[in-house]
N, C-alpha and C. Protein backbone atom coordinates (compact mmCIF):
# COMPACT_ATOMS: atom_id res chain seq x y z
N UNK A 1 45.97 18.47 23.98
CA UNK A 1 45.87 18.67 22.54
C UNK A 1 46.05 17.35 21.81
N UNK A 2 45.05 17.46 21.04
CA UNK A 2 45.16 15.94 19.78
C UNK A 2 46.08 16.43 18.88
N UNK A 3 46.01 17.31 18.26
CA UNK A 3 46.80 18.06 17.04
C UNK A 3 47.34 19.50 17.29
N UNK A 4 48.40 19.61 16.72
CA UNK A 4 48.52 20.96 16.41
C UNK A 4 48.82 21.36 14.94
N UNK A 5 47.62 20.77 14.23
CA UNK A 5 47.75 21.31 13.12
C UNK A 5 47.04 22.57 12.97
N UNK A 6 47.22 23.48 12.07
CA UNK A 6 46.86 24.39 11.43
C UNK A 6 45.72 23.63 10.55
N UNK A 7 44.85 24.50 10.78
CA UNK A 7 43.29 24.34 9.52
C UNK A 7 44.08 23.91 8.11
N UNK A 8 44.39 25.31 7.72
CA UNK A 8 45.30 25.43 6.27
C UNK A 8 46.12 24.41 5.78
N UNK A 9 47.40 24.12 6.82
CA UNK A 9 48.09 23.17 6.69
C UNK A 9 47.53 21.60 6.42
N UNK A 10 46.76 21.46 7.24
CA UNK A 10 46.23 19.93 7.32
C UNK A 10 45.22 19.99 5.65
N UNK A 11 44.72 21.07 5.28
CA UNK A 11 43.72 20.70 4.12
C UNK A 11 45.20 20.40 2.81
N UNK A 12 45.76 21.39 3.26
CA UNK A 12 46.95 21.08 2.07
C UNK A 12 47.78 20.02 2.13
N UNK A 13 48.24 19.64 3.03
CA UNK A 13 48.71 18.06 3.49
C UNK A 13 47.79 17.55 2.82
N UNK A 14 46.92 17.05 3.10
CA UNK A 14 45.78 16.19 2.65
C UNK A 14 45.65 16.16 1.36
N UNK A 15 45.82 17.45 0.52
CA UNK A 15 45.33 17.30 -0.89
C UNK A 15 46.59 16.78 -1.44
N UNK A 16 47.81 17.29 -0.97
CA UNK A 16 49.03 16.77 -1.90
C UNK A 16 49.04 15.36 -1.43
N UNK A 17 48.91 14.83 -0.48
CA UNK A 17 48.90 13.43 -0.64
C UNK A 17 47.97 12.48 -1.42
N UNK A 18 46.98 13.57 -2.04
CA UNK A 18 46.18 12.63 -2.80
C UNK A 18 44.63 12.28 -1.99
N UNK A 19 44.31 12.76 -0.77
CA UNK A 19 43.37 12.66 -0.84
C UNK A 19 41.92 13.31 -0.98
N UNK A 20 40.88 12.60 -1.01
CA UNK A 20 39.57 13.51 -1.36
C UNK A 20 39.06 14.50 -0.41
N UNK A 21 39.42 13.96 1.02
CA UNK A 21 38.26 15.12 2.00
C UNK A 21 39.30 15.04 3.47
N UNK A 22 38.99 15.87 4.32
CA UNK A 22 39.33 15.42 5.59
C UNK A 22 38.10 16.03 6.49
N UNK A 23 38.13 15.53 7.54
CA UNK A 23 37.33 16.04 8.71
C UNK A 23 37.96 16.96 9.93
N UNK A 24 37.55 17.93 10.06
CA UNK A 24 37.76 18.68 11.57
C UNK A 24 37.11 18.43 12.49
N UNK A 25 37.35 17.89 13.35
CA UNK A 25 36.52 17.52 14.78
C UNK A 25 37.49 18.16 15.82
N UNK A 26 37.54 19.24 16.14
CA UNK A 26 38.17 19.64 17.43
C UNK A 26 37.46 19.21 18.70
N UNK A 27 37.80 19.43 19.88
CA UNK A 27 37.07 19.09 21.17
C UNK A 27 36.17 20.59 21.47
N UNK A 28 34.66 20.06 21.25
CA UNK A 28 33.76 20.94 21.35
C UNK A 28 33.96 22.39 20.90
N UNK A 29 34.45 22.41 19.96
CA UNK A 29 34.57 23.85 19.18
C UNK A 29 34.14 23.40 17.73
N UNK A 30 33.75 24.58 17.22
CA UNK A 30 33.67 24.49 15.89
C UNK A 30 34.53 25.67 14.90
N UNK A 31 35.16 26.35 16.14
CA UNK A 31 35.72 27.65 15.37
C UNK A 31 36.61 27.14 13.91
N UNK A 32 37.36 26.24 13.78
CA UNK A 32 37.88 25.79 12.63
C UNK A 32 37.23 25.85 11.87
N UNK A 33 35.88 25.57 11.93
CA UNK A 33 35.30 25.33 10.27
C UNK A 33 35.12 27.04 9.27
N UNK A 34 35.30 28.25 10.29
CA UNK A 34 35.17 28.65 9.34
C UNK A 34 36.57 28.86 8.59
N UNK A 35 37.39 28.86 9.47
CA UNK A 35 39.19 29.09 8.82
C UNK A 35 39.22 27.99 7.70
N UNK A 36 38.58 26.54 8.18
CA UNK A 36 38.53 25.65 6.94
C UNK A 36 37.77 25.98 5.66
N UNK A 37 36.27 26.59 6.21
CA UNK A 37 35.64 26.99 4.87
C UNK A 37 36.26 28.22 3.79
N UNK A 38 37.20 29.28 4.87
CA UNK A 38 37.62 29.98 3.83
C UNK A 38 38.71 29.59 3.02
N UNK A 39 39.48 28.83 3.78
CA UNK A 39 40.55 28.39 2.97
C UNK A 39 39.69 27.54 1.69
N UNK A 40 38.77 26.43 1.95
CA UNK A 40 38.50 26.13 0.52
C UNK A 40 38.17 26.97 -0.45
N UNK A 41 37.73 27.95 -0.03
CA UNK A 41 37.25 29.00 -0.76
C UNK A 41 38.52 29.15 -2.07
N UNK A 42 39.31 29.58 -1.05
CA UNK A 42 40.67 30.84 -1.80
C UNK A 42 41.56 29.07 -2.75
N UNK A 43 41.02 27.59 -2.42
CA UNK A 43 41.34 26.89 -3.08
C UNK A 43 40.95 26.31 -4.61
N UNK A 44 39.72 26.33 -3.82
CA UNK A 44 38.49 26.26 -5.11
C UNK A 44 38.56 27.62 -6.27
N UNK A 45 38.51 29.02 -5.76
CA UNK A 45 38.54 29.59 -6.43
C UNK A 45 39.77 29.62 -7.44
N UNK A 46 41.11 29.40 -6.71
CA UNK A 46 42.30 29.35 -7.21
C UNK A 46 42.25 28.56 -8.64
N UNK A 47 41.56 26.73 -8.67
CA UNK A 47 41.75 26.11 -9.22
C UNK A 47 40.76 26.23 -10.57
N UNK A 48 39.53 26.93 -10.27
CA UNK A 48 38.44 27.72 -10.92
C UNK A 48 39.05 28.23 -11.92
N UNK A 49 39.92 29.84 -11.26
CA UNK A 49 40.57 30.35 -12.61
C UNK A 49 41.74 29.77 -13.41
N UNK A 50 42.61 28.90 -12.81
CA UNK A 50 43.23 27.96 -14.08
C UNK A 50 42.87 26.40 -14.65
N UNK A 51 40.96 26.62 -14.77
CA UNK A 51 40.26 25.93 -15.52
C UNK A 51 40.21 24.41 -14.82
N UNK A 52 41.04 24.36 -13.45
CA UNK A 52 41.15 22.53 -13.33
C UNK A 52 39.89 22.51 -12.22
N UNK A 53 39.84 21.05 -12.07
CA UNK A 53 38.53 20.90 -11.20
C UNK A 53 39.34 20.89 -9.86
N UNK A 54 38.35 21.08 -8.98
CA UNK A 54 38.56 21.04 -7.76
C UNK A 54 37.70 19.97 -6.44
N UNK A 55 38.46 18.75 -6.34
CA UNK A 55 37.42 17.18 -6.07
C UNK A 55 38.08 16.72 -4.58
N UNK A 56 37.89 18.14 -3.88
CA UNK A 56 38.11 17.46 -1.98
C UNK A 56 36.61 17.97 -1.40
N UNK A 57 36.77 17.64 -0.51
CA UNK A 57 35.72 17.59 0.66
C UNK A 57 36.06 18.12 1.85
N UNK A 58 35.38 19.38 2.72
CA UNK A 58 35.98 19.39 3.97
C UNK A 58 34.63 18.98 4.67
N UNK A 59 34.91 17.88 5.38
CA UNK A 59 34.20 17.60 6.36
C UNK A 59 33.60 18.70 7.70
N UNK A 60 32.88 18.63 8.14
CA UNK A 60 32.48 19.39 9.56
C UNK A 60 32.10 18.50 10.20
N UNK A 61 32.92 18.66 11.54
CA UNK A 61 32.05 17.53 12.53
C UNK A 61 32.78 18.61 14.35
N UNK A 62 32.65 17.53 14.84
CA UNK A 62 32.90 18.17 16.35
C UNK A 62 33.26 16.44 17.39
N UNK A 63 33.56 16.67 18.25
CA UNK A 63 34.17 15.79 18.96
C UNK A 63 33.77 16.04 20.41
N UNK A 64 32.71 15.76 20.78
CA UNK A 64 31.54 16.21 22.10
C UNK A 64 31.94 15.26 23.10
N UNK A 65 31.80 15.78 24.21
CA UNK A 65 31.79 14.86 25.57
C UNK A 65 30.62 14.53 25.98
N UNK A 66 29.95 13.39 25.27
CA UNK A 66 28.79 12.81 25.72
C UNK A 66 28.62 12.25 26.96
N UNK A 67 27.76 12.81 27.91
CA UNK A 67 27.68 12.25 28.95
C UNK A 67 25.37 12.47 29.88
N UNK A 68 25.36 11.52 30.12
CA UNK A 68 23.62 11.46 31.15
C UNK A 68 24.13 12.73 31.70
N UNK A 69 23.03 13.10 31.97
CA UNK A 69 22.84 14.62 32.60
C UNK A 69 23.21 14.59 34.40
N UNK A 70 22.98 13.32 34.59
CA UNK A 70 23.32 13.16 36.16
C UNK A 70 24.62 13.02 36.70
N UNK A 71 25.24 12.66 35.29
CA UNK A 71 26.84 12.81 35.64
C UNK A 71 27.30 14.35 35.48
N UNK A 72 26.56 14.93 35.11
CA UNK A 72 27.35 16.39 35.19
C UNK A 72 27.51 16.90 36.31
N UNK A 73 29.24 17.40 36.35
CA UNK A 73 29.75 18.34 37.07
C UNK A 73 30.10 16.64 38.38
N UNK A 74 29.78 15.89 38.66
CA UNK A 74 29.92 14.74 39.43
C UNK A 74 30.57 13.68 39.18
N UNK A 75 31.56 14.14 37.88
CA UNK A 75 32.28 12.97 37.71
C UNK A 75 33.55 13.41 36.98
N UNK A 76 34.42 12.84 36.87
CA UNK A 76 36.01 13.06 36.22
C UNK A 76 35.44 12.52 35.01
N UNK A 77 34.66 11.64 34.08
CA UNK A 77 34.80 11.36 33.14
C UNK A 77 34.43 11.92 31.93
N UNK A 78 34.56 11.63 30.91
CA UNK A 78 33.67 12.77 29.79
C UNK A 78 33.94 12.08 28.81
N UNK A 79 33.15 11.47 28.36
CA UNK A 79 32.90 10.18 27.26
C UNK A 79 32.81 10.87 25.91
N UNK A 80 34.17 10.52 24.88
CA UNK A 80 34.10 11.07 23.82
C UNK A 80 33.32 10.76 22.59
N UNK A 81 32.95 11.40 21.53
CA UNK A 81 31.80 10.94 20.83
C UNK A 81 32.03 11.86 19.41
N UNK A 82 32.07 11.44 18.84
CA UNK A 82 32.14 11.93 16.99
C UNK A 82 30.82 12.61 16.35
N UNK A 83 31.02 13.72 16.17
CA UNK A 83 29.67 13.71 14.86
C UNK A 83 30.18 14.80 13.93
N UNK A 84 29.42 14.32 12.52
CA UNK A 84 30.22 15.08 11.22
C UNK A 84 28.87 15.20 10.43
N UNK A 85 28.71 16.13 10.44
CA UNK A 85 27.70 17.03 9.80
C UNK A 85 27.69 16.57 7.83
N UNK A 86 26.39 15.63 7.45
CA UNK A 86 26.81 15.46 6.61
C UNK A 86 25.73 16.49 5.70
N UNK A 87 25.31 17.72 6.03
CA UNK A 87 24.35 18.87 4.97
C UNK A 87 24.46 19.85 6.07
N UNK A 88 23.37 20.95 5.39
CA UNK A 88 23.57 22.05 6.02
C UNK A 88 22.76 22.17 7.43
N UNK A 89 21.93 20.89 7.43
CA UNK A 89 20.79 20.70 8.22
C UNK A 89 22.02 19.96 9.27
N UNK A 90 22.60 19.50 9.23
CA UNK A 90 23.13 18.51 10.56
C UNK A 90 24.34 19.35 10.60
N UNK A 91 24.75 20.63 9.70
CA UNK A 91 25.50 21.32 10.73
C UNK A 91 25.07 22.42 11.70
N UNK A 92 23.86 22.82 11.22
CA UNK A 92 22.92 23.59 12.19
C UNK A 92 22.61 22.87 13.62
N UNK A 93 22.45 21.39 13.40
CA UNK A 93 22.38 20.43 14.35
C UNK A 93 23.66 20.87 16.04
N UNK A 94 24.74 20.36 14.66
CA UNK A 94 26.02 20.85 15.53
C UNK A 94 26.20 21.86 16.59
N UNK A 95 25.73 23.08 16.15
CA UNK A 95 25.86 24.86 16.14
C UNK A 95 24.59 24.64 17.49
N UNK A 96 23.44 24.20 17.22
CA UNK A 96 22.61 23.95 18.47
C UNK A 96 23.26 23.14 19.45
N UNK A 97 23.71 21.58 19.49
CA UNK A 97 24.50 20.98 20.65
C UNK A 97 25.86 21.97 21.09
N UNK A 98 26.40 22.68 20.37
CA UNK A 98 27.38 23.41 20.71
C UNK A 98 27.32 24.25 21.68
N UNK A 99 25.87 24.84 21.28
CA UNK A 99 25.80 26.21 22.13
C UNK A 99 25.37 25.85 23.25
N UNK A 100 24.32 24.65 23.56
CA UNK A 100 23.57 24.14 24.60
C UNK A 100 24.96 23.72 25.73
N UNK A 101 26.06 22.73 25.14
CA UNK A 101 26.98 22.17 25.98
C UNK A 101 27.70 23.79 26.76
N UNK A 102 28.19 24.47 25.83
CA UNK A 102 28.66 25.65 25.66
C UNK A 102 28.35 26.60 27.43
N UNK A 103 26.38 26.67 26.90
CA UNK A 103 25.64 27.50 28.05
C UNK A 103 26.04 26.60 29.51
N UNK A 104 25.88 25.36 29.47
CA UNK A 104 26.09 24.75 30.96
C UNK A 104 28.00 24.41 30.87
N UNK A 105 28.83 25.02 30.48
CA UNK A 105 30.22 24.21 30.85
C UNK A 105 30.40 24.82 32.06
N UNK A 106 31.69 24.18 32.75
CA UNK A 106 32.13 24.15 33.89
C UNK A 106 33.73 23.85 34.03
N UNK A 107 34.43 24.52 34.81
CA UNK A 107 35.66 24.71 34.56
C UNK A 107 36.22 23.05 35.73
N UNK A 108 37.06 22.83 35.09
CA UNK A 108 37.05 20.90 35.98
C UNK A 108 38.67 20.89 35.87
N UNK A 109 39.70 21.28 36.65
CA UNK A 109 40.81 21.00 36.85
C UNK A 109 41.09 21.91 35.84
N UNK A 110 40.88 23.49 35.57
CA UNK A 110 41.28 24.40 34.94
C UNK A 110 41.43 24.05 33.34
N UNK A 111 40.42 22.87 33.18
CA UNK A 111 39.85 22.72 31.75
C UNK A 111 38.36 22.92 31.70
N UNK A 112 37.76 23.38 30.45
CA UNK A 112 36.31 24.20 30.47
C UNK A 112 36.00 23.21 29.87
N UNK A 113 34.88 22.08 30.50
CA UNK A 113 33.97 21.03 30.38
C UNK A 113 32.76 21.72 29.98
N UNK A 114 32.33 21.43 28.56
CA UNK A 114 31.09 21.57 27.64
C UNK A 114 30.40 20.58 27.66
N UNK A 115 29.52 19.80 28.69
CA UNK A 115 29.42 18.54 28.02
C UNK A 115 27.76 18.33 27.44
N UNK A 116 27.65 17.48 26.38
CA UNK A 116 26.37 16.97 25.83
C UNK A 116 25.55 16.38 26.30
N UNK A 117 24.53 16.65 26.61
CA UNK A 117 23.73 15.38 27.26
C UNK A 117 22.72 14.58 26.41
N UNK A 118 22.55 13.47 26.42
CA UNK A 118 21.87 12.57 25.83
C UNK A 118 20.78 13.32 25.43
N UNK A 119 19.84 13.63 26.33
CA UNK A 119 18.66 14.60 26.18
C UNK A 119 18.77 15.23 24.84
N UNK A 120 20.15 16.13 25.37
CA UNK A 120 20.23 17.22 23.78
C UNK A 120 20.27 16.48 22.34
N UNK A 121 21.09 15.26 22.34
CA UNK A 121 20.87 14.59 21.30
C UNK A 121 19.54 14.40 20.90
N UNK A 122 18.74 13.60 21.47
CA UNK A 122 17.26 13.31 21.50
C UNK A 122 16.76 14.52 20.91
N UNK A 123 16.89 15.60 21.55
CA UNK A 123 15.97 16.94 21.31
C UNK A 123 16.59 17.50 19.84
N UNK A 124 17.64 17.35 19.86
CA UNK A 124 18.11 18.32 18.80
C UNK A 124 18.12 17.50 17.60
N UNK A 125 18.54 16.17 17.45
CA UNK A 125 19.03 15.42 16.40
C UNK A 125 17.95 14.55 16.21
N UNK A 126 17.21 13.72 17.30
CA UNK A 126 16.10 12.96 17.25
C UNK A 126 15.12 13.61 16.51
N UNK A 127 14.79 14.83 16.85
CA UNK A 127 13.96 15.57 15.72
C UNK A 127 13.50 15.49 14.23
N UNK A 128 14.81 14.90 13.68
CA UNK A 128 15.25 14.97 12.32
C UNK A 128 16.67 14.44 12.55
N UNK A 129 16.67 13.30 12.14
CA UNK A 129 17.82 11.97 12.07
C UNK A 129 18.03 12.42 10.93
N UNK A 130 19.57 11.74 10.48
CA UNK A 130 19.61 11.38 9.29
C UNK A 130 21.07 12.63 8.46
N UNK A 131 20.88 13.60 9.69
CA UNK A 131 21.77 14.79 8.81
C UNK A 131 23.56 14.32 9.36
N UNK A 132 23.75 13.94 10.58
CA UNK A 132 24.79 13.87 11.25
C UNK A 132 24.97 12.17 10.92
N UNK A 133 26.69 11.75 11.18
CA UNK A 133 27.37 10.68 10.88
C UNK A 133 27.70 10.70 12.19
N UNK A 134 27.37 9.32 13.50
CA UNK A 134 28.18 9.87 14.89
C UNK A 134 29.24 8.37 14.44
N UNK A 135 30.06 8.65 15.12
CA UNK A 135 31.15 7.51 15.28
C UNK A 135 31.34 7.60 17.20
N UNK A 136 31.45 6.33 17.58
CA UNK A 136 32.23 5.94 18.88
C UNK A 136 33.16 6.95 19.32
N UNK A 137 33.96 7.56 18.31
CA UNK A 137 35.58 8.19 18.94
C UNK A 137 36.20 7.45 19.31
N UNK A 138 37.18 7.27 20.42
CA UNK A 138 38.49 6.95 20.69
C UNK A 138 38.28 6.35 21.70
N UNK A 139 39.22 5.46 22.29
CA UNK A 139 39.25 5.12 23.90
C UNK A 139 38.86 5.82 25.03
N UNK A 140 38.64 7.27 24.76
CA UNK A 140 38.17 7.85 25.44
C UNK A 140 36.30 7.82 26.12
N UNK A 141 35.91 7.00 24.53
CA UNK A 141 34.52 7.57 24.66
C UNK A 141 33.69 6.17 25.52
N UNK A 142 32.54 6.50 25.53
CA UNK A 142 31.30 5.33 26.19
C UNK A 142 31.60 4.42 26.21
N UNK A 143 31.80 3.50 24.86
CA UNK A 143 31.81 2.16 23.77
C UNK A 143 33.10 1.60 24.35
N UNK A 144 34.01 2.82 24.17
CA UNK A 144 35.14 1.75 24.58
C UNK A 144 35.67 1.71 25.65
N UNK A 145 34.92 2.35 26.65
CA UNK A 145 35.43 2.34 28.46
C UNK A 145 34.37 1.33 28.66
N UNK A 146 33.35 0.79 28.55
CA UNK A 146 32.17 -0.18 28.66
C UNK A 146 32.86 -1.50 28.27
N UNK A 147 33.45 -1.40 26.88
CA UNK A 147 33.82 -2.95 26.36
C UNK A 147 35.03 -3.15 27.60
N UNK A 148 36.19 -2.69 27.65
CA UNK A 148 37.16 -2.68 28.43
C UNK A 148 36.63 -3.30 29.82
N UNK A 149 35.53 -2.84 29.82
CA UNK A 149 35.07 -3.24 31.61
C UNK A 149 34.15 -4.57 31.39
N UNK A 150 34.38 -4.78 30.22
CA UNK A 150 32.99 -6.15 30.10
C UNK A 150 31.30 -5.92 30.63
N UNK A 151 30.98 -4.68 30.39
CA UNK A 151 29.54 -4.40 30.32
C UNK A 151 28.90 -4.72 29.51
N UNK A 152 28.80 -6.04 28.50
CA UNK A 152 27.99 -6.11 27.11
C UNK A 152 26.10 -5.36 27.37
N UNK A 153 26.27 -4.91 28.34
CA UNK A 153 24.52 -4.90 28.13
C UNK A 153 24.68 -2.90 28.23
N UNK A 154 25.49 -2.78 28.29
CA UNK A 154 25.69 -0.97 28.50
C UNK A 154 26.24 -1.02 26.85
N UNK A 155 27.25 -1.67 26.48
CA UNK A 155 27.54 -1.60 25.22
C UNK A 155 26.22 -1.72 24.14
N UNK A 156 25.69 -3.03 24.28
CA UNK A 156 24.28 -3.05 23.27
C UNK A 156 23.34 -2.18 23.44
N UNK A 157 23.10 -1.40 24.01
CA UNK A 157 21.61 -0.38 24.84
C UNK A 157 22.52 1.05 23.99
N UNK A 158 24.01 0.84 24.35
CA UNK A 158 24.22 2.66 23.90
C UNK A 158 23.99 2.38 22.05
N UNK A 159 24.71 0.98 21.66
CA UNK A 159 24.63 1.04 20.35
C UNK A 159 22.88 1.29 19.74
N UNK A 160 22.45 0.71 20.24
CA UNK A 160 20.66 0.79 19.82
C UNK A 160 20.51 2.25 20.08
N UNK A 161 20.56 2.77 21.08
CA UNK A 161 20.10 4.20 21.48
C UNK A 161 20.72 5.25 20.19
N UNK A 162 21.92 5.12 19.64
CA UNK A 162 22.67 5.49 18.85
C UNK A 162 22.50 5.02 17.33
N UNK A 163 21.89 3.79 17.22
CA UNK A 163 21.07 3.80 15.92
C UNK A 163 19.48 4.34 15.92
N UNK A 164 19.01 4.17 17.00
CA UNK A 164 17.82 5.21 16.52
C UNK A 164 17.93 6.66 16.64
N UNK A 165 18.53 7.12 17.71
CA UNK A 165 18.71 8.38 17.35
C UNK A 165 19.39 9.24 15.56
N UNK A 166 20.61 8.67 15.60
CA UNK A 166 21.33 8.95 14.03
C UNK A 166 20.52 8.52 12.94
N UNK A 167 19.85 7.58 13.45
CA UNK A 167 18.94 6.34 12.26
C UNK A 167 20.65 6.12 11.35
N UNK A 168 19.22 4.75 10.66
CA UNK A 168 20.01 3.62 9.83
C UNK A 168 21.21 4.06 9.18
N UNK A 169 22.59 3.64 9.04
CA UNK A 169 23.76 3.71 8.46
C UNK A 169 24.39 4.88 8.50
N UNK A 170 24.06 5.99 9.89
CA UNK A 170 25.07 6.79 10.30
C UNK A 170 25.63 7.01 11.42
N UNK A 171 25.95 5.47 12.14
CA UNK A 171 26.08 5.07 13.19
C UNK A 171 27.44 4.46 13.17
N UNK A 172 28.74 4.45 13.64
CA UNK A 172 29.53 3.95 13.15
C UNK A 172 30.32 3.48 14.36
N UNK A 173 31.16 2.61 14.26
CA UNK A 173 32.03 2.21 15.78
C UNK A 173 33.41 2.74 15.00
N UNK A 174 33.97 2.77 15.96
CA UNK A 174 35.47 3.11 15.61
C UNK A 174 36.78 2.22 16.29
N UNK A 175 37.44 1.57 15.48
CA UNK A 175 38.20 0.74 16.22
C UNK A 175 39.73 0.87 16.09
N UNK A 176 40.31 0.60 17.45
CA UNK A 176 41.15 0.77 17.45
C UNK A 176 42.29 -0.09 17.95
């Protein structure tokens, strides 16, 4: 577990501290978003009837184990990978890689491995770029098990592959 926050909790944390939006990215689920969407609901509406505005954002995204199709089921690793749905079109995006990882998982040391394959990106998102924001993720993912090992030519090939697929300026590294 990354968190054990509560949907609810974390949007309300977030707003009393002042900020505008947060993101849910669980590990290959999306079930949060709807506990998140209703809660904005019962927030928005709240602030509706005593006339004030209501100026957060809940993000949707997911947190996929990107991995080549030839590594499936043949390897311990599972390369983490960000994407946040920025319309209704790149969360439909999501809801398709979800279900696809979903149909092939595999149970791997009594954890249920969903994983993405490049392909599906290509097929599902290559289609129509432009809706999803991917970020690197964490130490966990491609980018930063590659830099660590001094592969610059696996590092430059995934970044290119990852700007044309997302296209221009929703491609992001994440550093840590």
């Amino acid at each position: 577990r990354d968190s054990s926050c509560k949907i609810h909790k974390g949007i309300d944390t977030a707003i009393n501290l002042g900020l505008k939006g947060l993101a849910v990215t669980d590990h290959e689920s999306l079930s949060a978003h709807i506990k998140g969407l209703l809660h904005m609901k019962k927030l928005r509406d709240k602030k509706q009837k005593a006339g004030e505005p209501f100026d957060f954002t809940l993000i949707l995204g997911n947190e996929i184990y990107l991995i080549d199709e030839a590594e499936h089921q043949n390897t311990n690793t599972f390369y983490h990978f960000i994407l946040l749905a920025k319309d209704a079109v790149g969360h439909q995006q999501l809801r398709e890689l979800s279900t696809q990882a979903w149909g092939r998982a595999y149970s791997n040391k009594g954890i249920d491995r969903p994983n993405t394959f490049y392909k599906d990106i290509e097929e599902v998102v290559g289609a129509d770029p432009g809706h999803l924001i991917a970020s690197t993720a964490c130490l966990g993912g491609f980018l930063a098990k590659k830099t660590l090992a001094g592969d610059t030519q696996a590092v430059v090939s995934f970044c290119a592959w990852c700007e044309k697929q997302f296209g221009t300026g929703n491609f992001f590294i994440e550093m840590q």
